[in-house]
ModelCIF file with pLDDT and N, C-alpha, C, O atoms, coordinates in Angstrom:
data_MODEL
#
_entry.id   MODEL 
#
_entity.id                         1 
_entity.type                       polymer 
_entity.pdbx_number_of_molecules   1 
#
_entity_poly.entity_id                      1 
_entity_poly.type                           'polypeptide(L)' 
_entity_poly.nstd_linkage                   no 
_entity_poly.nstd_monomer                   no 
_entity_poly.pdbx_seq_one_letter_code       
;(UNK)(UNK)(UNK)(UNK)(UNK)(UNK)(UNK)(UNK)(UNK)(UNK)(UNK)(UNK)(UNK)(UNK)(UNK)(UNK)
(UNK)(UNK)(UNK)(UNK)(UNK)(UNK)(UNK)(UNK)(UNK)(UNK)(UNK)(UNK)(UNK)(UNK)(UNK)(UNK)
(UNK)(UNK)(UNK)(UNK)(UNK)(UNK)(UNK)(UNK)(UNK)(UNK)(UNK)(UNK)(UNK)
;
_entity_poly.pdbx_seq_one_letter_code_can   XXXXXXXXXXXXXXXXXXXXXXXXXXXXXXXXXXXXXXXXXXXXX 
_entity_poly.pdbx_strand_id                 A 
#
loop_
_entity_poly_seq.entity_id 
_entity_poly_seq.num 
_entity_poly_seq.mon_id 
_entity_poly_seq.hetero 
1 1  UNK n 
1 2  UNK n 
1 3  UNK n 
1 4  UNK n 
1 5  UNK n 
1 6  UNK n 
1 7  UNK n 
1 8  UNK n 
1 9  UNK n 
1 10 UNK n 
1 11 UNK n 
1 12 UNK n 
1 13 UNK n 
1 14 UNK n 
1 15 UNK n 
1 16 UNK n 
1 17 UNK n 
1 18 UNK n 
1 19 UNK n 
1 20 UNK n 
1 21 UNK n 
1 22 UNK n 
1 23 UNK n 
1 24 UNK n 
1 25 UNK n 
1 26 UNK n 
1 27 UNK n 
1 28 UNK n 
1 29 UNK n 
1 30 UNK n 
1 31 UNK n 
1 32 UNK n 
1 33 UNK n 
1 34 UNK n 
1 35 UNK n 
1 36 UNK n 
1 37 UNK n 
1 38 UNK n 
1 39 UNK n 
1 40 UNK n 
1 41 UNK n 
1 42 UNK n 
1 43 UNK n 
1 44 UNK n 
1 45 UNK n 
#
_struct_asym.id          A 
_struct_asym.entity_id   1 
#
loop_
_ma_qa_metric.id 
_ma_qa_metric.mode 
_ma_qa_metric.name 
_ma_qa_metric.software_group_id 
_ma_qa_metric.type 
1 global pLDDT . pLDDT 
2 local  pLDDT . pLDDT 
#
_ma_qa_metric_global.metric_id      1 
_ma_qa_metric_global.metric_value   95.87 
_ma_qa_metric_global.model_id       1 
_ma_qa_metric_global.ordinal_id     1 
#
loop_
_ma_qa_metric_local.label_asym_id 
_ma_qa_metric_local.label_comp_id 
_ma_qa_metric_local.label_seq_id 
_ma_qa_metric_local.metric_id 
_ma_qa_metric_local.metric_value 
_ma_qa_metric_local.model_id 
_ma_qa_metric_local.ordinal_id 
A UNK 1  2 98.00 1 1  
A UNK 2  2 97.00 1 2  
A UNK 3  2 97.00 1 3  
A UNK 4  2 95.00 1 4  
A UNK 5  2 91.00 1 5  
A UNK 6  2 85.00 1 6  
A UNK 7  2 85.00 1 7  
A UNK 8  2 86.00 1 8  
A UNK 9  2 94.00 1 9  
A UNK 10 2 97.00 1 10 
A UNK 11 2 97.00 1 11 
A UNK 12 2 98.00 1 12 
A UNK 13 2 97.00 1 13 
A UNK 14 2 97.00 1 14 
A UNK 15 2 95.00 1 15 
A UNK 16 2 96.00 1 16 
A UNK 17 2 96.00 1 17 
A UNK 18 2 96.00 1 18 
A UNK 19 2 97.00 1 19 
A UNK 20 2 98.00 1 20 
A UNK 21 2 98.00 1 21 
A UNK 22 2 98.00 1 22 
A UNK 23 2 97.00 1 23 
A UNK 24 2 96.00 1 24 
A UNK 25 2 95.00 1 25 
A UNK 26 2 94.00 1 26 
A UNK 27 2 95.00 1 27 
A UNK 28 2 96.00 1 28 
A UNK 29 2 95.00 1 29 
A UNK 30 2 97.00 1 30 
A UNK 31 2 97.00 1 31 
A UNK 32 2 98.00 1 32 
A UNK 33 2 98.00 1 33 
A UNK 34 2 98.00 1 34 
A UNK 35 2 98.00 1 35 
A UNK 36 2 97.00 1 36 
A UNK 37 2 96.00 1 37 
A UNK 38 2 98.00 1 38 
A UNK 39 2 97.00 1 39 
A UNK 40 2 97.00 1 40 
A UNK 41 2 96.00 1 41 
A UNK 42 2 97.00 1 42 
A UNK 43 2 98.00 1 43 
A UNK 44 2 98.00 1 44 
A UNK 45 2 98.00 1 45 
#
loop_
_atom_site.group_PDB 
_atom_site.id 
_atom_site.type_symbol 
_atom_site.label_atom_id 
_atom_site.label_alt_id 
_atom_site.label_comp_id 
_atom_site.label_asym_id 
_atom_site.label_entity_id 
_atom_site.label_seq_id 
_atom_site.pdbx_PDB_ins_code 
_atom_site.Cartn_x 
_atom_site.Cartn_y 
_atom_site.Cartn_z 
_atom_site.occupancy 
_atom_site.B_iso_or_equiv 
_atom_site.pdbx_formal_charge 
_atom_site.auth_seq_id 
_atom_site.auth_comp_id 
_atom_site.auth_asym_id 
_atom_site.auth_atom_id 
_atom_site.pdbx_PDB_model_num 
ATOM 1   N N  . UNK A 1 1  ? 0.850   5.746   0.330   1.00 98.00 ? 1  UNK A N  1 
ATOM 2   C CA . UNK A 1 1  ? -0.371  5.109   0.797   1.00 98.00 ? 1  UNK A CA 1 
ATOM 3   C C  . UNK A 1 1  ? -0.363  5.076   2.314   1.00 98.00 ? 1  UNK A C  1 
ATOM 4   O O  . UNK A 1 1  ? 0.709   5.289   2.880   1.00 98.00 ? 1  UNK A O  1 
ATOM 5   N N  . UNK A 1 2  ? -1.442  4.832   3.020   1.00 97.00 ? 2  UNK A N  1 
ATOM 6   C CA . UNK A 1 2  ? -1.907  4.676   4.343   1.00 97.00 ? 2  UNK A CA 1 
ATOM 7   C C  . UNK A 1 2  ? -2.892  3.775   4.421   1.00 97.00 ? 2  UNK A C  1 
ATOM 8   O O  . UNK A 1 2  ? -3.693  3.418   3.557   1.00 97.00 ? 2  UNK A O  1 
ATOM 9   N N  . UNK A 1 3  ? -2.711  3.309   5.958   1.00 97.00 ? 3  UNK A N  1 
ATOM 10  C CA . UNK A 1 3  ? -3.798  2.763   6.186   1.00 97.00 ? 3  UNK A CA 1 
ATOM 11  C C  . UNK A 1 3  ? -4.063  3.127   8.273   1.00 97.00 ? 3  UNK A C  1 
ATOM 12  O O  . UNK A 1 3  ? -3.319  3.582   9.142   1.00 97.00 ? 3  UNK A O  1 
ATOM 13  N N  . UNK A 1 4  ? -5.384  2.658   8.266   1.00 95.00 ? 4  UNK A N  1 
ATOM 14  C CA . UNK A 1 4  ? -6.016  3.494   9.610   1.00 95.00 ? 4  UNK A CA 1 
ATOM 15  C C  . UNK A 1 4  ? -5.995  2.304   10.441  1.00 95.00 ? 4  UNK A C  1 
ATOM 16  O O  . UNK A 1 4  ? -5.973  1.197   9.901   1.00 95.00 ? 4  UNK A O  1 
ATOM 17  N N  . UNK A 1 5  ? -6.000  2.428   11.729  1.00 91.00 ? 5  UNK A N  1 
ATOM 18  C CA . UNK A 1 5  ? -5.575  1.706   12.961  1.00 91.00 ? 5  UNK A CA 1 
ATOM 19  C C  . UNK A 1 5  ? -6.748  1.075   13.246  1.00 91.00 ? 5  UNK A C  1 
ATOM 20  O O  . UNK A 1 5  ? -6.477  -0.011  13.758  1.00 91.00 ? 5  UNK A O  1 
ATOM 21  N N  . UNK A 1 6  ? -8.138  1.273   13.140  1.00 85.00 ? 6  UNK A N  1 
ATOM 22  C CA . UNK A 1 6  ? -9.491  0.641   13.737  1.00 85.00 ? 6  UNK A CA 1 
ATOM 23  C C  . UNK A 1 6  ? -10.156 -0.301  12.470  1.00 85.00 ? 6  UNK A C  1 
ATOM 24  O O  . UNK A 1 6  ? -10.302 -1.488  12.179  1.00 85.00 ? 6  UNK A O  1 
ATOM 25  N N  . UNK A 1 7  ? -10.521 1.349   11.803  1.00 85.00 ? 7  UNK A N  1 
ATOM 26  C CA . UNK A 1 7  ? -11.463 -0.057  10.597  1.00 85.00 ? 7  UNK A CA 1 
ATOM 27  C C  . UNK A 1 7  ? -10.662 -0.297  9.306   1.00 85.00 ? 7  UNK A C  1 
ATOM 28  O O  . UNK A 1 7  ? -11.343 -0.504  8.302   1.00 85.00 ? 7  UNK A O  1 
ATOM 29  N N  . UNK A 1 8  ? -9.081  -0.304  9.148   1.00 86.00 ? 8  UNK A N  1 
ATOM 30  C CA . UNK A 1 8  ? -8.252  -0.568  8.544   1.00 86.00 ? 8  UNK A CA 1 
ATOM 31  C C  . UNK A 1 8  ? -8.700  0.226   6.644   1.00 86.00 ? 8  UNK A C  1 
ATOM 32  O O  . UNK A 1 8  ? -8.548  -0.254  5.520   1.00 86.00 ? 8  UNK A O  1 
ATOM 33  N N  . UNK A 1 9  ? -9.210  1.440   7.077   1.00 94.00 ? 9  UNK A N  1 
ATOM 34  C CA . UNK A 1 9  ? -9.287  2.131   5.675   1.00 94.00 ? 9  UNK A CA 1 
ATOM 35  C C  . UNK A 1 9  ? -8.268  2.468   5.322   1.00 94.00 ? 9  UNK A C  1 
ATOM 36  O O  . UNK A 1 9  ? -7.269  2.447   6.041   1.00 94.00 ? 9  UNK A O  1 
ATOM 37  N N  . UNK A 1 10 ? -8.296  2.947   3.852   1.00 97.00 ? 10 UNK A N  1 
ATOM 38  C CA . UNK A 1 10 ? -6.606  2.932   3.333   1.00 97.00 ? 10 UNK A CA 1 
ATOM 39  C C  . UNK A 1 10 ? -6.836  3.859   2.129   1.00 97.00 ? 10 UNK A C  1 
ATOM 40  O O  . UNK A 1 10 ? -7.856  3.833   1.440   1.00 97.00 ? 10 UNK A O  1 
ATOM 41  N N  . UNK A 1 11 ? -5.896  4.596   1.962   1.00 97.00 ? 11 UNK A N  1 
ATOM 42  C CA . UNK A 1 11 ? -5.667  5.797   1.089   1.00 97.00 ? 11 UNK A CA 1 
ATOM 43  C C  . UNK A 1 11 ? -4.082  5.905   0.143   1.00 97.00 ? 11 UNK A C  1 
ATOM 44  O O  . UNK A 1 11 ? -2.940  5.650   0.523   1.00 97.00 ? 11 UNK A O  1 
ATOM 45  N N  . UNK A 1 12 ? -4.399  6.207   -0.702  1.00 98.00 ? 12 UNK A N  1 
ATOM 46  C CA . UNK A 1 12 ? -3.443  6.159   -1.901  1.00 98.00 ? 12 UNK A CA 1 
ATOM 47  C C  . UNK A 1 12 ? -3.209  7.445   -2.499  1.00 98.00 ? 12 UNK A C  1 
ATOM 48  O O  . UNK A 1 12 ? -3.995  8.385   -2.617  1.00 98.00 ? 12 UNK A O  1 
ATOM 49  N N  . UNK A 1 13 ? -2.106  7.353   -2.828  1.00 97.00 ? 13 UNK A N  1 
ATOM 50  C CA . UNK A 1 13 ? -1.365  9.010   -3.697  1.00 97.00 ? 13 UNK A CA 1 
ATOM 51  C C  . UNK A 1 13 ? -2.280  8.807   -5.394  1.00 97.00 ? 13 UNK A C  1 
ATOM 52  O O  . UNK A 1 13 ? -2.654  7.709   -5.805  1.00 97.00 ? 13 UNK A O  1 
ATOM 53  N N  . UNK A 1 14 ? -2.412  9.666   -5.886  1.00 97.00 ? 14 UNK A N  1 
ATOM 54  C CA . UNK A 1 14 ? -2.746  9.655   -7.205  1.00 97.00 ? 14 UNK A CA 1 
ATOM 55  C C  . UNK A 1 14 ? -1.795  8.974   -8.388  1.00 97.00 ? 14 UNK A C  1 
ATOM 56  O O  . UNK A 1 14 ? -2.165  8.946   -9.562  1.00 97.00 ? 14 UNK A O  1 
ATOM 57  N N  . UNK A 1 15 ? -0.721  8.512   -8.006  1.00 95.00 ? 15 UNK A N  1 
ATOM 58  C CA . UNK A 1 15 ? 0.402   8.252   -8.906  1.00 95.00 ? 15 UNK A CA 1 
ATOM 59  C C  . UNK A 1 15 ? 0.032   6.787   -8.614  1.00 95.00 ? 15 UNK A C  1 
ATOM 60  O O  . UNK A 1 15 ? 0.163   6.064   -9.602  1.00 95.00 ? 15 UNK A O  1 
ATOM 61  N N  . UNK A 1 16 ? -0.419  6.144   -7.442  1.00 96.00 ? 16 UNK A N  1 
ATOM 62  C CA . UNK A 1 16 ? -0.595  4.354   -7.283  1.00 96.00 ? 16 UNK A CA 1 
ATOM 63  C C  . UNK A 1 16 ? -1.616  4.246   -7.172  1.00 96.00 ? 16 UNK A C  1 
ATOM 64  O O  . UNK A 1 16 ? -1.738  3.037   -6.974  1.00 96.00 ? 16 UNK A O  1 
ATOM 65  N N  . UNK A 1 17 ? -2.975  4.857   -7.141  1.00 96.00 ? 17 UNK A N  1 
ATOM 66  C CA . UNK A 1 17 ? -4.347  4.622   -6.842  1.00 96.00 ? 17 UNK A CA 1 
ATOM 67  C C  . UNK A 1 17 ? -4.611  3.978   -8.032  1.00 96.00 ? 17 UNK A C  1 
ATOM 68  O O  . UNK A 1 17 ? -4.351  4.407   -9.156  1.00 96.00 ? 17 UNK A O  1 
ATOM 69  N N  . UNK A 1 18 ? -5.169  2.871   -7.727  1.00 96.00 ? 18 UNK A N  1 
ATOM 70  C CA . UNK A 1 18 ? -5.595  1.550   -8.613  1.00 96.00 ? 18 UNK A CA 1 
ATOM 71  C C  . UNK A 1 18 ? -4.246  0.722   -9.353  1.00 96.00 ? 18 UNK A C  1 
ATOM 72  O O  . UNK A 1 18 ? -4.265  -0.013  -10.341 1.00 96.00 ? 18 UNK A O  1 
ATOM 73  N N  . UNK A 1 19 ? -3.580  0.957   -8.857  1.00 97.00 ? 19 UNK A N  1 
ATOM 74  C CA . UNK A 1 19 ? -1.917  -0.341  -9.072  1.00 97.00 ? 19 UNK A CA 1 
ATOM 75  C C  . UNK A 1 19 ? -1.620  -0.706  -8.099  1.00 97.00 ? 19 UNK A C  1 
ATOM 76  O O  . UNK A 1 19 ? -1.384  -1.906  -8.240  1.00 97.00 ? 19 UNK A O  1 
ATOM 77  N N  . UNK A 1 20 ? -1.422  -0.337  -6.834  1.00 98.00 ? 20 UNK A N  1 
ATOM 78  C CA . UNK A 1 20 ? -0.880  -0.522  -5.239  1.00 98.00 ? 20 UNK A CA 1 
ATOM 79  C C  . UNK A 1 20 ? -1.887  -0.934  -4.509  1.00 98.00 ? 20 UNK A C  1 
ATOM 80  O O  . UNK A 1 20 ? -2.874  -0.265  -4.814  1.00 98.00 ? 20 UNK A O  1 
ATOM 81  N N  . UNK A 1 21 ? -2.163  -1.819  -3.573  1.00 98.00 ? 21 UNK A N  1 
ATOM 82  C CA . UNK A 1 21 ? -2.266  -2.583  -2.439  1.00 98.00 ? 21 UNK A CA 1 
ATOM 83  C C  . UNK A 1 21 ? -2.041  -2.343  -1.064  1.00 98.00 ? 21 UNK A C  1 
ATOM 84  O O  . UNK A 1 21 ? -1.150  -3.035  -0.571  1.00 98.00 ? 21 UNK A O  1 
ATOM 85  N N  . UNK A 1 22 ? -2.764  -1.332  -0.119  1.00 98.00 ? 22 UNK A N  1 
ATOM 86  C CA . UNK A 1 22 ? -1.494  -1.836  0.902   1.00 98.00 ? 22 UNK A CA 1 
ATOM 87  C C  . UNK A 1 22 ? -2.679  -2.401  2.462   1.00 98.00 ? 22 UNK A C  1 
ATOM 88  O O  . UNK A 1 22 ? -3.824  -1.950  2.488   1.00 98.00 ? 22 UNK A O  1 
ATOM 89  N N  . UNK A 1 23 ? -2.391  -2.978  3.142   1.00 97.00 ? 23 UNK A N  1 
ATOM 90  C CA . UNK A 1 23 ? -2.758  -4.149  3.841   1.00 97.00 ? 23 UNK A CA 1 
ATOM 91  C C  . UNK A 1 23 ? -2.114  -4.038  5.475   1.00 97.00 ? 23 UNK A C  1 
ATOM 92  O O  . UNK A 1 23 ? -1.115  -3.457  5.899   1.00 97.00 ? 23 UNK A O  1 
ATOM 93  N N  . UNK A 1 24 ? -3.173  -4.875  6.170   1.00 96.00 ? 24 UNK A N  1 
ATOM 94  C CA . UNK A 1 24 ? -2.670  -5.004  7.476   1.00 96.00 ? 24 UNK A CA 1 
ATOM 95  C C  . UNK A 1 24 ? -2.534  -6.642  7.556   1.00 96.00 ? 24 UNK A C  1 
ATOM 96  O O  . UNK A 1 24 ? -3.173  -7.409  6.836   1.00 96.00 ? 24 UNK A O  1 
ATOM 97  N N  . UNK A 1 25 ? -1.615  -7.028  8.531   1.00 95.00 ? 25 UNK A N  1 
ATOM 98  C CA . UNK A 1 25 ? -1.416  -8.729  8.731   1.00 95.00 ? 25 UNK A CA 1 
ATOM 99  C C  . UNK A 1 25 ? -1.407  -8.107  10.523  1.00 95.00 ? 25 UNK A C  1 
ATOM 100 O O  . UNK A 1 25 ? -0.292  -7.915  11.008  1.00 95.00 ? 25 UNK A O  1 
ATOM 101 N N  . UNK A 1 26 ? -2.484  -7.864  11.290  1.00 94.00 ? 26 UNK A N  1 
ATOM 102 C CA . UNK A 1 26 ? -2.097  -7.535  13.111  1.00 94.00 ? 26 UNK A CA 1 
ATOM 103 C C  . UNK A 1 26 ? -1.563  -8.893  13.217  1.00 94.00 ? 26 UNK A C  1 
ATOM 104 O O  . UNK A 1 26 ? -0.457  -8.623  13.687  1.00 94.00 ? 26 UNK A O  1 
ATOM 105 N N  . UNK A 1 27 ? -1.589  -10.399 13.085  1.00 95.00 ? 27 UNK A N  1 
ATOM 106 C CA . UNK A 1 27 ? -1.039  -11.003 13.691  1.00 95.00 ? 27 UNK A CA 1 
ATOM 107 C C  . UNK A 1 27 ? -0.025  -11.105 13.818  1.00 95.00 ? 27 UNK A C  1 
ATOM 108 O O  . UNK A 1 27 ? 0.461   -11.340 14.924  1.00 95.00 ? 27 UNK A O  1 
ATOM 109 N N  . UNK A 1 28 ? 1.008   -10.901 12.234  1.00 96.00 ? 28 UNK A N  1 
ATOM 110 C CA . UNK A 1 28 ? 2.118   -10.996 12.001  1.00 96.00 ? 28 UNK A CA 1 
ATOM 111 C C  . UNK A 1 28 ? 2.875   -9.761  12.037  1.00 96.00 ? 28 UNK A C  1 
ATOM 112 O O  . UNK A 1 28 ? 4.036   -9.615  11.653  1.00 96.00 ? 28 UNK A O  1 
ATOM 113 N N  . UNK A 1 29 ? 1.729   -8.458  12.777  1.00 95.00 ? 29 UNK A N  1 
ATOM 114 C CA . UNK A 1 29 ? 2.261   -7.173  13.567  1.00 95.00 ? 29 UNK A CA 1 
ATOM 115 C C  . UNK A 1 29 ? 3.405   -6.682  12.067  1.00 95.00 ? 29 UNK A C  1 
ATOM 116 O O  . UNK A 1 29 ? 4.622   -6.510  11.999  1.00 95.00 ? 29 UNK A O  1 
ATOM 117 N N  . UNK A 1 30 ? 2.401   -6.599  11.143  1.00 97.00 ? 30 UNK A N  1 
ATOM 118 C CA . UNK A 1 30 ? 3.217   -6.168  9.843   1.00 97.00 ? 30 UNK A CA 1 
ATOM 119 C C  . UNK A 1 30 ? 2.186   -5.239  8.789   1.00 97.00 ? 30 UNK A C  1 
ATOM 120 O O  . UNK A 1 30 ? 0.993   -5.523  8.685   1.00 97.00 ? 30 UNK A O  1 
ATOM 121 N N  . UNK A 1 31 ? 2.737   -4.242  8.127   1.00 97.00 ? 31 UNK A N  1 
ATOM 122 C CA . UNK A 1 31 ? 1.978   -3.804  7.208   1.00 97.00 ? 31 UNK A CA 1 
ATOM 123 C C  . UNK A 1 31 ? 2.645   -3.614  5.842   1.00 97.00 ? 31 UNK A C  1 
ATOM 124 O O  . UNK A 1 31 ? 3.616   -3.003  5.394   1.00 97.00 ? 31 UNK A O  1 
ATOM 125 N N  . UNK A 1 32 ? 1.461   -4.602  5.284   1.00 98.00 ? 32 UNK A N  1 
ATOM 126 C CA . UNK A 1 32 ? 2.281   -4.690  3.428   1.00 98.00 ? 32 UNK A CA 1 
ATOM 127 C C  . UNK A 1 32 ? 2.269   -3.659  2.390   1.00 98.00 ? 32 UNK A C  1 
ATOM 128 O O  . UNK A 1 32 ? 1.633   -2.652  2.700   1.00 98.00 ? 32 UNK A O  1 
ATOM 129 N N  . UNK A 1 33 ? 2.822   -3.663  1.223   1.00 98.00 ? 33 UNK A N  1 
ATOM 130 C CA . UNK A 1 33 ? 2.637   -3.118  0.428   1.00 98.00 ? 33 UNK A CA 1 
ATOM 131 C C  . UNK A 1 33 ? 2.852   -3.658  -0.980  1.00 98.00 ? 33 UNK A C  1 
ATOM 132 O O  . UNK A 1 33 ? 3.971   -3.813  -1.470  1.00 98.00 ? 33 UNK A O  1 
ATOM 133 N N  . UNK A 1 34 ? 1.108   -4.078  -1.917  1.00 98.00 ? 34 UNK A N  1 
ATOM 134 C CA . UNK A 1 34 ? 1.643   -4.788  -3.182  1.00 98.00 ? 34 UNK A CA 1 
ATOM 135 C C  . UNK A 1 34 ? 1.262   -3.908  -4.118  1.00 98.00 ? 34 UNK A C  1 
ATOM 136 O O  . UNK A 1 34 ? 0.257   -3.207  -4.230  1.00 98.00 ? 34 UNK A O  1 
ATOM 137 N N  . UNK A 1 35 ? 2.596   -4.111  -5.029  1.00 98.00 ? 35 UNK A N  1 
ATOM 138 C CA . UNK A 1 35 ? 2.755   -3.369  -6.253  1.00 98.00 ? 35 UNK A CA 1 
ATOM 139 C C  . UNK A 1 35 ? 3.114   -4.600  -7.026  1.00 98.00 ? 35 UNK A C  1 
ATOM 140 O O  . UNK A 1 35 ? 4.087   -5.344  -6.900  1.00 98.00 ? 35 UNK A O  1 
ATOM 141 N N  . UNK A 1 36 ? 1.942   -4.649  -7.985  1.00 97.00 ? 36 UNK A N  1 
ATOM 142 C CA . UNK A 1 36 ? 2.378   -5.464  -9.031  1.00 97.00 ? 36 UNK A CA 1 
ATOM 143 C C  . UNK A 1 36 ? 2.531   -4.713  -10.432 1.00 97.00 ? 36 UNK A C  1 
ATOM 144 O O  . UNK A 1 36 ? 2.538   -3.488  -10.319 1.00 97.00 ? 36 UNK A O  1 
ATOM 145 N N  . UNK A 1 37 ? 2.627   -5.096  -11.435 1.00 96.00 ? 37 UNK A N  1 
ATOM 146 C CA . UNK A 1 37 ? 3.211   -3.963  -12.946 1.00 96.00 ? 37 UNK A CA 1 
ATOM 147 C C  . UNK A 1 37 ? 3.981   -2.892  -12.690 1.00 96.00 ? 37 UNK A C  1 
ATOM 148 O O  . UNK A 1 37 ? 3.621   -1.823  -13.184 1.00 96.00 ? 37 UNK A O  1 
ATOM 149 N N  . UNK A 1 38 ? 5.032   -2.926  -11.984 1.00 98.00 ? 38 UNK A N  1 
ATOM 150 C CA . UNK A 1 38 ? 5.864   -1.782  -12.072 1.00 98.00 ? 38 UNK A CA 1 
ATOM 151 C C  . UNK A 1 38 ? 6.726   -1.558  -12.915 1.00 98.00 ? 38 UNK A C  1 
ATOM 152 O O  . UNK A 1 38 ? 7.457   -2.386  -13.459 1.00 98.00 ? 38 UNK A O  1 
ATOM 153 N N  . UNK A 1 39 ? 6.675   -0.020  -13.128 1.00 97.00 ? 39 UNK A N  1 
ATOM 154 C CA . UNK A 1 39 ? 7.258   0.991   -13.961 1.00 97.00 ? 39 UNK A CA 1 
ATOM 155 C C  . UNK A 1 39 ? 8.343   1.578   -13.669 1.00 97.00 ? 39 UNK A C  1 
ATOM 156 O O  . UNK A 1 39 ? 8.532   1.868   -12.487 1.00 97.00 ? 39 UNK A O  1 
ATOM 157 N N  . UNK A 1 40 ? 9.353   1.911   -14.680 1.00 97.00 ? 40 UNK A N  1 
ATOM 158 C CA . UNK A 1 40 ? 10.083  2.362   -13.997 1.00 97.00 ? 40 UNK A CA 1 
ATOM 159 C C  . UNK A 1 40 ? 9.855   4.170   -13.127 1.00 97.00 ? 40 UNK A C  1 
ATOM 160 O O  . UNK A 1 40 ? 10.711  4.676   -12.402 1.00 97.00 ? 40 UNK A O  1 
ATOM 161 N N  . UNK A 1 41 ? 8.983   4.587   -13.356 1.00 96.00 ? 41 UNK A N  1 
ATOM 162 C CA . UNK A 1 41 ? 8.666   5.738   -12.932 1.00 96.00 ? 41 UNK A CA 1 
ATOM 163 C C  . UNK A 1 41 ? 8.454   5.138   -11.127 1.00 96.00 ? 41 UNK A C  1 
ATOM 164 O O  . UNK A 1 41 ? 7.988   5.901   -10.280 1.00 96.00 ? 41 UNK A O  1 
ATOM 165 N N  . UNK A 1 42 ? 8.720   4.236   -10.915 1.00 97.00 ? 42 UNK A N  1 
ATOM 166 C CA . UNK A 1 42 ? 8.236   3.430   -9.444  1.00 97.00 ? 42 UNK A CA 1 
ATOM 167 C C  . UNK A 1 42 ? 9.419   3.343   -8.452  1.00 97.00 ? 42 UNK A C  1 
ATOM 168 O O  . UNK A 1 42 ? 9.249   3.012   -7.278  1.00 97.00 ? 42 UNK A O  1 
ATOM 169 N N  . UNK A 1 43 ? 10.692  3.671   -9.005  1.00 98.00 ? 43 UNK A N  1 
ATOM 170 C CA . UNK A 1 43 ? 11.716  3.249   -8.932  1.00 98.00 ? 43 UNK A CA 1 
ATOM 171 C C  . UNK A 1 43 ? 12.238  4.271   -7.817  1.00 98.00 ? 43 UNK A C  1 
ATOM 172 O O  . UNK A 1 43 ? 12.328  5.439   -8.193  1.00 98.00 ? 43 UNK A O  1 
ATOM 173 N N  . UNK A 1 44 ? 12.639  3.951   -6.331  1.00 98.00 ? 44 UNK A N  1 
ATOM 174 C CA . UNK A 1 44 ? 12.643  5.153   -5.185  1.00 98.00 ? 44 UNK A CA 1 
ATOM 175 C C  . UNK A 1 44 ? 13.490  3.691   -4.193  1.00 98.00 ? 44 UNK A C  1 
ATOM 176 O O  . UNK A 1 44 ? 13.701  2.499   -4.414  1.00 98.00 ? 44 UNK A O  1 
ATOM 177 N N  . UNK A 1 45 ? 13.823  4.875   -2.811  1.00 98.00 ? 45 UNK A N  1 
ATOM 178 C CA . UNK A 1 45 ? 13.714  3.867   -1.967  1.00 98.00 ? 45 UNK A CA 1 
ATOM 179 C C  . UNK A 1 45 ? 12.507  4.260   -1.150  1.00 98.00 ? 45 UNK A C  1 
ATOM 180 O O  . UNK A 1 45 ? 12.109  3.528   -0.244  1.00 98.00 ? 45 UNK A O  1 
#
C-alpha cells in the first residue's frame, strides 16, 4: 500500500484491497498500517 504526500490518496496491492487501512497521523509524523482479520497468507516481515 501507499499513500500520497498532499491530498493523502492511498493505493493498495490486490492481495489487501478492501482488508488493509493505511493512514497518515502528520502530527505524530507517522504513517499507519491497519490490518484487521489476518490470514495466515499475511504472514511476512
Amino acid at each position: 500500500s501507499c499513500i500520497s504526500s498532499t491530498t493523502s490518496s492511498t493505493y493498495y496491492a490486490d492481495s489487501v484491497k478492501g482488508r488493509f487501512t493505511i493512514s497518515r497521523d502528520n502530527a505524530k509524523n507517522t504513517v499507519y498500517l491497519q490490518m484487521p482479520n489476518l490470514q495466515p497468507k499475511d504472514t511476512a516481515v
